[in-house]
N, C-alpha and C. Protein backbone atom coordinates (compact mmCIF):
# COMPACT_ATOMS: atom_id res chain seq x y z
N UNK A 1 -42.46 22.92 -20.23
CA UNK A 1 -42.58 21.61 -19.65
C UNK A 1 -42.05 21.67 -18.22
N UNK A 2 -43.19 20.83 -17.38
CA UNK A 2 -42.51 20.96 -15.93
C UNK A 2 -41.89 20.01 -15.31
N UNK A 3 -40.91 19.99 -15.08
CA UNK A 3 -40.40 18.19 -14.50
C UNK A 3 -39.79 18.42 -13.10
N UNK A 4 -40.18 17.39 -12.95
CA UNK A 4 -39.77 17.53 -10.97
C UNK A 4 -38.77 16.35 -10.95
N UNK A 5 -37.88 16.60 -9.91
CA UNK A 5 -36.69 15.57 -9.60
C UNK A 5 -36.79 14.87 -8.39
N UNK A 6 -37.30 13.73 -8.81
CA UNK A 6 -37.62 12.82 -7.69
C UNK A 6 -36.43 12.10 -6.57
N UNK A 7 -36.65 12.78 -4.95
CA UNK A 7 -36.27 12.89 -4.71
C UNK A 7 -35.90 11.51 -3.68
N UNK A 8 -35.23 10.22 -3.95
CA UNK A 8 -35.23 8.74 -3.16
C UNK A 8 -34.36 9.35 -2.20
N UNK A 9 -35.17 8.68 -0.74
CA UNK A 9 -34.56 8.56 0.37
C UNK A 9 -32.98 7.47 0.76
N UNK A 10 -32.52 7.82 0.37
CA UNK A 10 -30.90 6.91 0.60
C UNK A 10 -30.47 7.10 1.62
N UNK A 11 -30.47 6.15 2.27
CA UNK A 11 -29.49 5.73 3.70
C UNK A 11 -28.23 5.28 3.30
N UNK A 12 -27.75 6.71 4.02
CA UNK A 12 -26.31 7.01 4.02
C UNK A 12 -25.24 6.38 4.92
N UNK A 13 -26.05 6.19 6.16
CA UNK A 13 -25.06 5.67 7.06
C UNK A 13 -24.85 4.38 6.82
N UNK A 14 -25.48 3.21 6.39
CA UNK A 14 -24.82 1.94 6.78
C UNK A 14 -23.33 1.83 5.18
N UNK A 15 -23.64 2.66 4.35
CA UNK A 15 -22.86 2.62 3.68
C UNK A 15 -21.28 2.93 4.05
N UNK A 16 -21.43 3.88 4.49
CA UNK A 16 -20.46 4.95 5.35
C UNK A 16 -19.76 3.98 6.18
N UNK A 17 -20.41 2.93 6.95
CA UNK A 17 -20.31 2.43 8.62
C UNK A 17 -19.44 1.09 7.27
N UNK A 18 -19.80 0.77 6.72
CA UNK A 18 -18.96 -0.51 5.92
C UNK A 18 -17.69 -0.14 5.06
N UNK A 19 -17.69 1.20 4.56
CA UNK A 19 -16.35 2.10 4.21
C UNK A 19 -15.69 1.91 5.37
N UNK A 20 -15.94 2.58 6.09
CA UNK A 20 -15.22 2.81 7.39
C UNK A 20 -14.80 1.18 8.08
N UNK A 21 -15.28 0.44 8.74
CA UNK A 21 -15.11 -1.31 8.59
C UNK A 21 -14.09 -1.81 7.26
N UNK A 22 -14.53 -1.50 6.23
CA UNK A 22 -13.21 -2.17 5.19
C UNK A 22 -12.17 -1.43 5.32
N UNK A 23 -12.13 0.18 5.58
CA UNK A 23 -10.75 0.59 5.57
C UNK A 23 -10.08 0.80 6.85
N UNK A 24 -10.77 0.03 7.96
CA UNK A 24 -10.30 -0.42 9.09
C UNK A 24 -9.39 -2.03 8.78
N UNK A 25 -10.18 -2.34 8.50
CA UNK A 25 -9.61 -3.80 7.77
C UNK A 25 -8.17 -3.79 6.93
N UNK A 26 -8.44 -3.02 5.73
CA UNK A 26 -7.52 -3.17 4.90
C UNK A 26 -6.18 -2.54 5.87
N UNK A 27 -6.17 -1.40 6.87
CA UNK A 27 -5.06 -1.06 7.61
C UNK A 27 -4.77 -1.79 8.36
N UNK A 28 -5.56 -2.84 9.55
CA UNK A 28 -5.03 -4.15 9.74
C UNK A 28 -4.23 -5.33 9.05
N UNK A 29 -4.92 -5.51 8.18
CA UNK A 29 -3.52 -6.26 7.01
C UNK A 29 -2.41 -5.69 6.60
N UNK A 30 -2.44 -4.18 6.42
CA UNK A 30 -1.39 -3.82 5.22
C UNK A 30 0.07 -3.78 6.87
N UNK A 31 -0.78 -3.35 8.15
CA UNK A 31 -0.05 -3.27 9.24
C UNK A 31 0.57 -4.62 9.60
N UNK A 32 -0.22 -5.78 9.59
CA UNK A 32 0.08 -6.75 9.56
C UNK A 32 1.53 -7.39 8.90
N UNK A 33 1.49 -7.05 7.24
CA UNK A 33 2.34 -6.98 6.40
C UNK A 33 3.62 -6.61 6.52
N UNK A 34 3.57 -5.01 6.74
CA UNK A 34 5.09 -4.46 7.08
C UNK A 34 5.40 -5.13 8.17
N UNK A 35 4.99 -5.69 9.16
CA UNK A 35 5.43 -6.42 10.54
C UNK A 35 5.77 -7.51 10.28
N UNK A 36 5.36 -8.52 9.40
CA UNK A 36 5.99 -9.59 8.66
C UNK A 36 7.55 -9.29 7.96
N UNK A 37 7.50 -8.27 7.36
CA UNK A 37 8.46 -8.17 6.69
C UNK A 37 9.61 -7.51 7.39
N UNK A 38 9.23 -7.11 9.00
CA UNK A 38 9.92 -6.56 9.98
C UNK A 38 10.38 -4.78 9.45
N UNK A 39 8.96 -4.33 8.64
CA UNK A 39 9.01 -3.09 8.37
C UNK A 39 7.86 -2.24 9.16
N UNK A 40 7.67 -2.78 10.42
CA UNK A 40 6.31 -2.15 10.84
C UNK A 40 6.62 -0.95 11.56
N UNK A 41 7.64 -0.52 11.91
CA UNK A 41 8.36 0.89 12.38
C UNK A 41 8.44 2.14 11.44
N UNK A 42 8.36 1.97 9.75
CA UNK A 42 8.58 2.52 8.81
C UNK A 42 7.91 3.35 8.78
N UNK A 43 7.68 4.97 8.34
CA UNK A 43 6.59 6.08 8.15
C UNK A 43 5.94 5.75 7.60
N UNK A 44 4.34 6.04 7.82
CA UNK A 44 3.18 5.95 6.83
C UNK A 44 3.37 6.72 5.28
N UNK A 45 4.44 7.70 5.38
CA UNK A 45 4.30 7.83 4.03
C UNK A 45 5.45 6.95 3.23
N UNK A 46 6.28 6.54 3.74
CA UNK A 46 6.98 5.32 2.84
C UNK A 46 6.08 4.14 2.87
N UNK A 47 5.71 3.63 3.94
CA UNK A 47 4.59 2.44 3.60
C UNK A 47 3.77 2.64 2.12
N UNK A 48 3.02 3.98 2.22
CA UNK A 48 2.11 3.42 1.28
C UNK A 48 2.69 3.57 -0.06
N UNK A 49 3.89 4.33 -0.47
CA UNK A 49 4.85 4.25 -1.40
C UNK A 49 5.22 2.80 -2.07
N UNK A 50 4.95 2.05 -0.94
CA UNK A 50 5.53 0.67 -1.20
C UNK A 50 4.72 -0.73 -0.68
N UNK A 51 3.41 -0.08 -0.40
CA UNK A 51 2.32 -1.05 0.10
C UNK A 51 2.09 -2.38 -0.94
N UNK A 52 1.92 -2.01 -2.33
CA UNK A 52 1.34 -2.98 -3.49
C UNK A 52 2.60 -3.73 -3.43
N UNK A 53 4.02 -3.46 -3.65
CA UNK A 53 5.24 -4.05 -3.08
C UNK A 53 5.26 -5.00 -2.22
N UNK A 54 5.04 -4.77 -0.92
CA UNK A 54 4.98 -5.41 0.19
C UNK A 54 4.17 -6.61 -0.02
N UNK A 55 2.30 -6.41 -0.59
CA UNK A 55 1.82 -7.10 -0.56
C UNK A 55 2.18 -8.07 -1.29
N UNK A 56 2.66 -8.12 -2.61
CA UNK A 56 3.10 -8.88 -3.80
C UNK A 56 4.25 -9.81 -2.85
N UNK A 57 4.86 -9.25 -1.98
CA UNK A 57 6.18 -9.79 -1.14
C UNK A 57 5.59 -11.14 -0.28
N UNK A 58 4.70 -10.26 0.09
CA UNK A 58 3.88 -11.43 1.31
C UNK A 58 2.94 -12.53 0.39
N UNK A 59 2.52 -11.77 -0.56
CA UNK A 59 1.62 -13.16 -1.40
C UNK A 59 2.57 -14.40 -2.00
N UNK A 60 3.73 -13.55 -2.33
CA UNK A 60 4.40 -14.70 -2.67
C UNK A 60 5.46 -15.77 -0.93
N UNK A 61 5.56 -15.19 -0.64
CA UNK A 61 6.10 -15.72 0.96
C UNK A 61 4.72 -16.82 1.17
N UNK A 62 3.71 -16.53 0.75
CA UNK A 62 2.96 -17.46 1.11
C UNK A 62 2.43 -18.89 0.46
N UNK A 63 2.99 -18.38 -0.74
CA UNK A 63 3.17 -19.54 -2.18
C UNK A 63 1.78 -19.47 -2.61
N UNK A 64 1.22 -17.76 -2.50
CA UNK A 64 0.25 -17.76 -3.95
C UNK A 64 0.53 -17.81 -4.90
N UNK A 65 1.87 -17.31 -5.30
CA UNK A 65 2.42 -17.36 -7.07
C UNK A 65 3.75 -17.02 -6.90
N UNK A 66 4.46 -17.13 -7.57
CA UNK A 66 5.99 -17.30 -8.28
C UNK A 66 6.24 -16.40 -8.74
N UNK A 67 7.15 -15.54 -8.97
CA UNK A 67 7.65 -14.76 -9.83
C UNK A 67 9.01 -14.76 -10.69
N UNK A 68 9.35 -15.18 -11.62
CA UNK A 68 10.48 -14.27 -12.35
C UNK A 68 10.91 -13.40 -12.81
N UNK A 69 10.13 -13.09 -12.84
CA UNK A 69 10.25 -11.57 -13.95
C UNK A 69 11.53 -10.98 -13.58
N UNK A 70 12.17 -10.72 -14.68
CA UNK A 70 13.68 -9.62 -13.70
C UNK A 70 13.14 -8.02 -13.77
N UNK A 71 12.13 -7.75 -14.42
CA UNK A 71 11.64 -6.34 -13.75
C UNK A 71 11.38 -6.50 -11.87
N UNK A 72 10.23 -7.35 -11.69
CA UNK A 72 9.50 -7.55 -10.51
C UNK A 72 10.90 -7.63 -9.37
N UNK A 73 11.71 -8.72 -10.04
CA UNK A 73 13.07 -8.94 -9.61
C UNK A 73 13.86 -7.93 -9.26
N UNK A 74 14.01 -6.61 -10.00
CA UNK A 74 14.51 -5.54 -9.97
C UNK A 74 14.15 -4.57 -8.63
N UNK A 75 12.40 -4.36 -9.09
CA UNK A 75 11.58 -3.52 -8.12
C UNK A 75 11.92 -4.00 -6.83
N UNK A 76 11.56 -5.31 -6.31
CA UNK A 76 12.21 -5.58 -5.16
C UNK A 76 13.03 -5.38 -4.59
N UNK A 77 14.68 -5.30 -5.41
CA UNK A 77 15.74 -5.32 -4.93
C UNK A 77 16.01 -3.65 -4.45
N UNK A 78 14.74 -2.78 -5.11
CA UNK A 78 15.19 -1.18 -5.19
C UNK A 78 14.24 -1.19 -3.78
N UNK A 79 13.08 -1.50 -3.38
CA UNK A 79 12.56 -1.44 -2.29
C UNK A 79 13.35 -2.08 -1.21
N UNK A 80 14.05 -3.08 -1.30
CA UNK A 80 14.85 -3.33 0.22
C UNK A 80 15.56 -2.78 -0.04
N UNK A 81 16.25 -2.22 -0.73
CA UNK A 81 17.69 -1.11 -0.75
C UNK A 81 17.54 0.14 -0.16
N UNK A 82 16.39 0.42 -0.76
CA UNK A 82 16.06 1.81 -0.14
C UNK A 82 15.04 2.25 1.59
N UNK A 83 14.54 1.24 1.68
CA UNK A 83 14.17 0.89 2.76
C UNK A 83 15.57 0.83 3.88
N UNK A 84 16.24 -0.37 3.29
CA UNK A 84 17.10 -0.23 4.23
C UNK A 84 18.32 1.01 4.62
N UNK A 85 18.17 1.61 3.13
CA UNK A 85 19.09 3.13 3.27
C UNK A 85 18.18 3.80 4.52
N UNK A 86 17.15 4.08 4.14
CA UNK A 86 16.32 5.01 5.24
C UNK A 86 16.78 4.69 6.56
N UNK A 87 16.37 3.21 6.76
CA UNK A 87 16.78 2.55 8.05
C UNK A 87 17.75 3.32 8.59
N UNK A 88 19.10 2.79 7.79
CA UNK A 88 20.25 2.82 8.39
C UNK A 88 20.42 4.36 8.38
N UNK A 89 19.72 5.14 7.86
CA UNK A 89 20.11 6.99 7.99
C UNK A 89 20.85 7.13 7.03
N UNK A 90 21.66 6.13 5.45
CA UNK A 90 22.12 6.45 4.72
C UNK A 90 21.10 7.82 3.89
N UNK A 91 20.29 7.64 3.46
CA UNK A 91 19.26 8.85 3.13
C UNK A 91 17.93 8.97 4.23
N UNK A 92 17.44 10.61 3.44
CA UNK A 92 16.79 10.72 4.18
C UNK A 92 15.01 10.28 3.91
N UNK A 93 14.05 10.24 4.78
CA UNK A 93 12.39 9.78 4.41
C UNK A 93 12.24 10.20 2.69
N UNK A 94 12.53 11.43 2.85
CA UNK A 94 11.91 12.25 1.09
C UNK A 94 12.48 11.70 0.00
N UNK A 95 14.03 11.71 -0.05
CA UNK A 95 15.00 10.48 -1.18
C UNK A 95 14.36 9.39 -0.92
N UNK A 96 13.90 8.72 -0.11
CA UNK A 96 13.63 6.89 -0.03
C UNK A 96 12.22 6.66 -0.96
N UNK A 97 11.39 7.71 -0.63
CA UNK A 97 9.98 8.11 -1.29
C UNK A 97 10.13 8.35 -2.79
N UNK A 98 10.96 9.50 -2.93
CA UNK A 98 11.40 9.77 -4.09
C UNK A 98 11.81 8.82 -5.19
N UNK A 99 12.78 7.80 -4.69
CA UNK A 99 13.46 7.00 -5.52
C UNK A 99 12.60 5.99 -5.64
N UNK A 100 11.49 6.00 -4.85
CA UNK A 100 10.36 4.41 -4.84
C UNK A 100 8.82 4.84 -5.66
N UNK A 101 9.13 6.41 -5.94
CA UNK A 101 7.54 6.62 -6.52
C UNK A 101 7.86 5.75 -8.26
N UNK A 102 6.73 5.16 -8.18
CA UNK A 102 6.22 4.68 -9.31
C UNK A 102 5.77 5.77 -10.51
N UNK A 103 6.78 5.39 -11.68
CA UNK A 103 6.58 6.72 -12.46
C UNK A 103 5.42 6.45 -13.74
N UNK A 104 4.57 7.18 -13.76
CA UNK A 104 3.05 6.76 -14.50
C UNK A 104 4.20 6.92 -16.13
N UNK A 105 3.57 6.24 -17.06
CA UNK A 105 4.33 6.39 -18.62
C UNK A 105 3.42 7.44 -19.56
């Protein structure tokens, strides 16, 4: 049996060109964010350690939703702690990362 694999012409670029546009975007906000929170000096690799953080920070600063939770409560208090250790040079970038990675179960 002979079968041929039909071959559709897909235009690649405008796809590409709107990747590129949203993840221009999304780094405008998330930049936006740490600058709100007066963390916009911070390394890109602690940012994104603590990006979903941040955002949850700013959604609520803005009175999308409430939180109690004393976990959420917790997480917070370990992200400005350690943030501000880095800051202040109490530890160094790799401990601040370290102590903020999210551990999969």
């Amino acid at each position: 049996m002979n079968t041929a694999v039909k071959n559709d012409t897909f235009q690649i670029e405008p796809v590409l060109r709107k990747v590129l546009v949203d993840a221009e975007q999304d780094h405008q906000e998330l930049q936006e964010m740490f600058q709100l929170m007066g963390w916009g000096d911070l390394p890109d690799k602690l940012k994104i350690e603590i990006k979903d953080d941040v955002s949850a920070m700013i959604e609520e600063l803005r009175g999308q939703y409430s939180t109690c939770d004393s976990f959420v409560q917790k997480r917070r208090q370990s992200v400005t702690y350690w943030v501000s250790c880095y800051r202040d040079g109490i530890c160094s970038l790799e401990t601040a990362i370290q102590a903020l990675k999210v551990r999969k179960l």
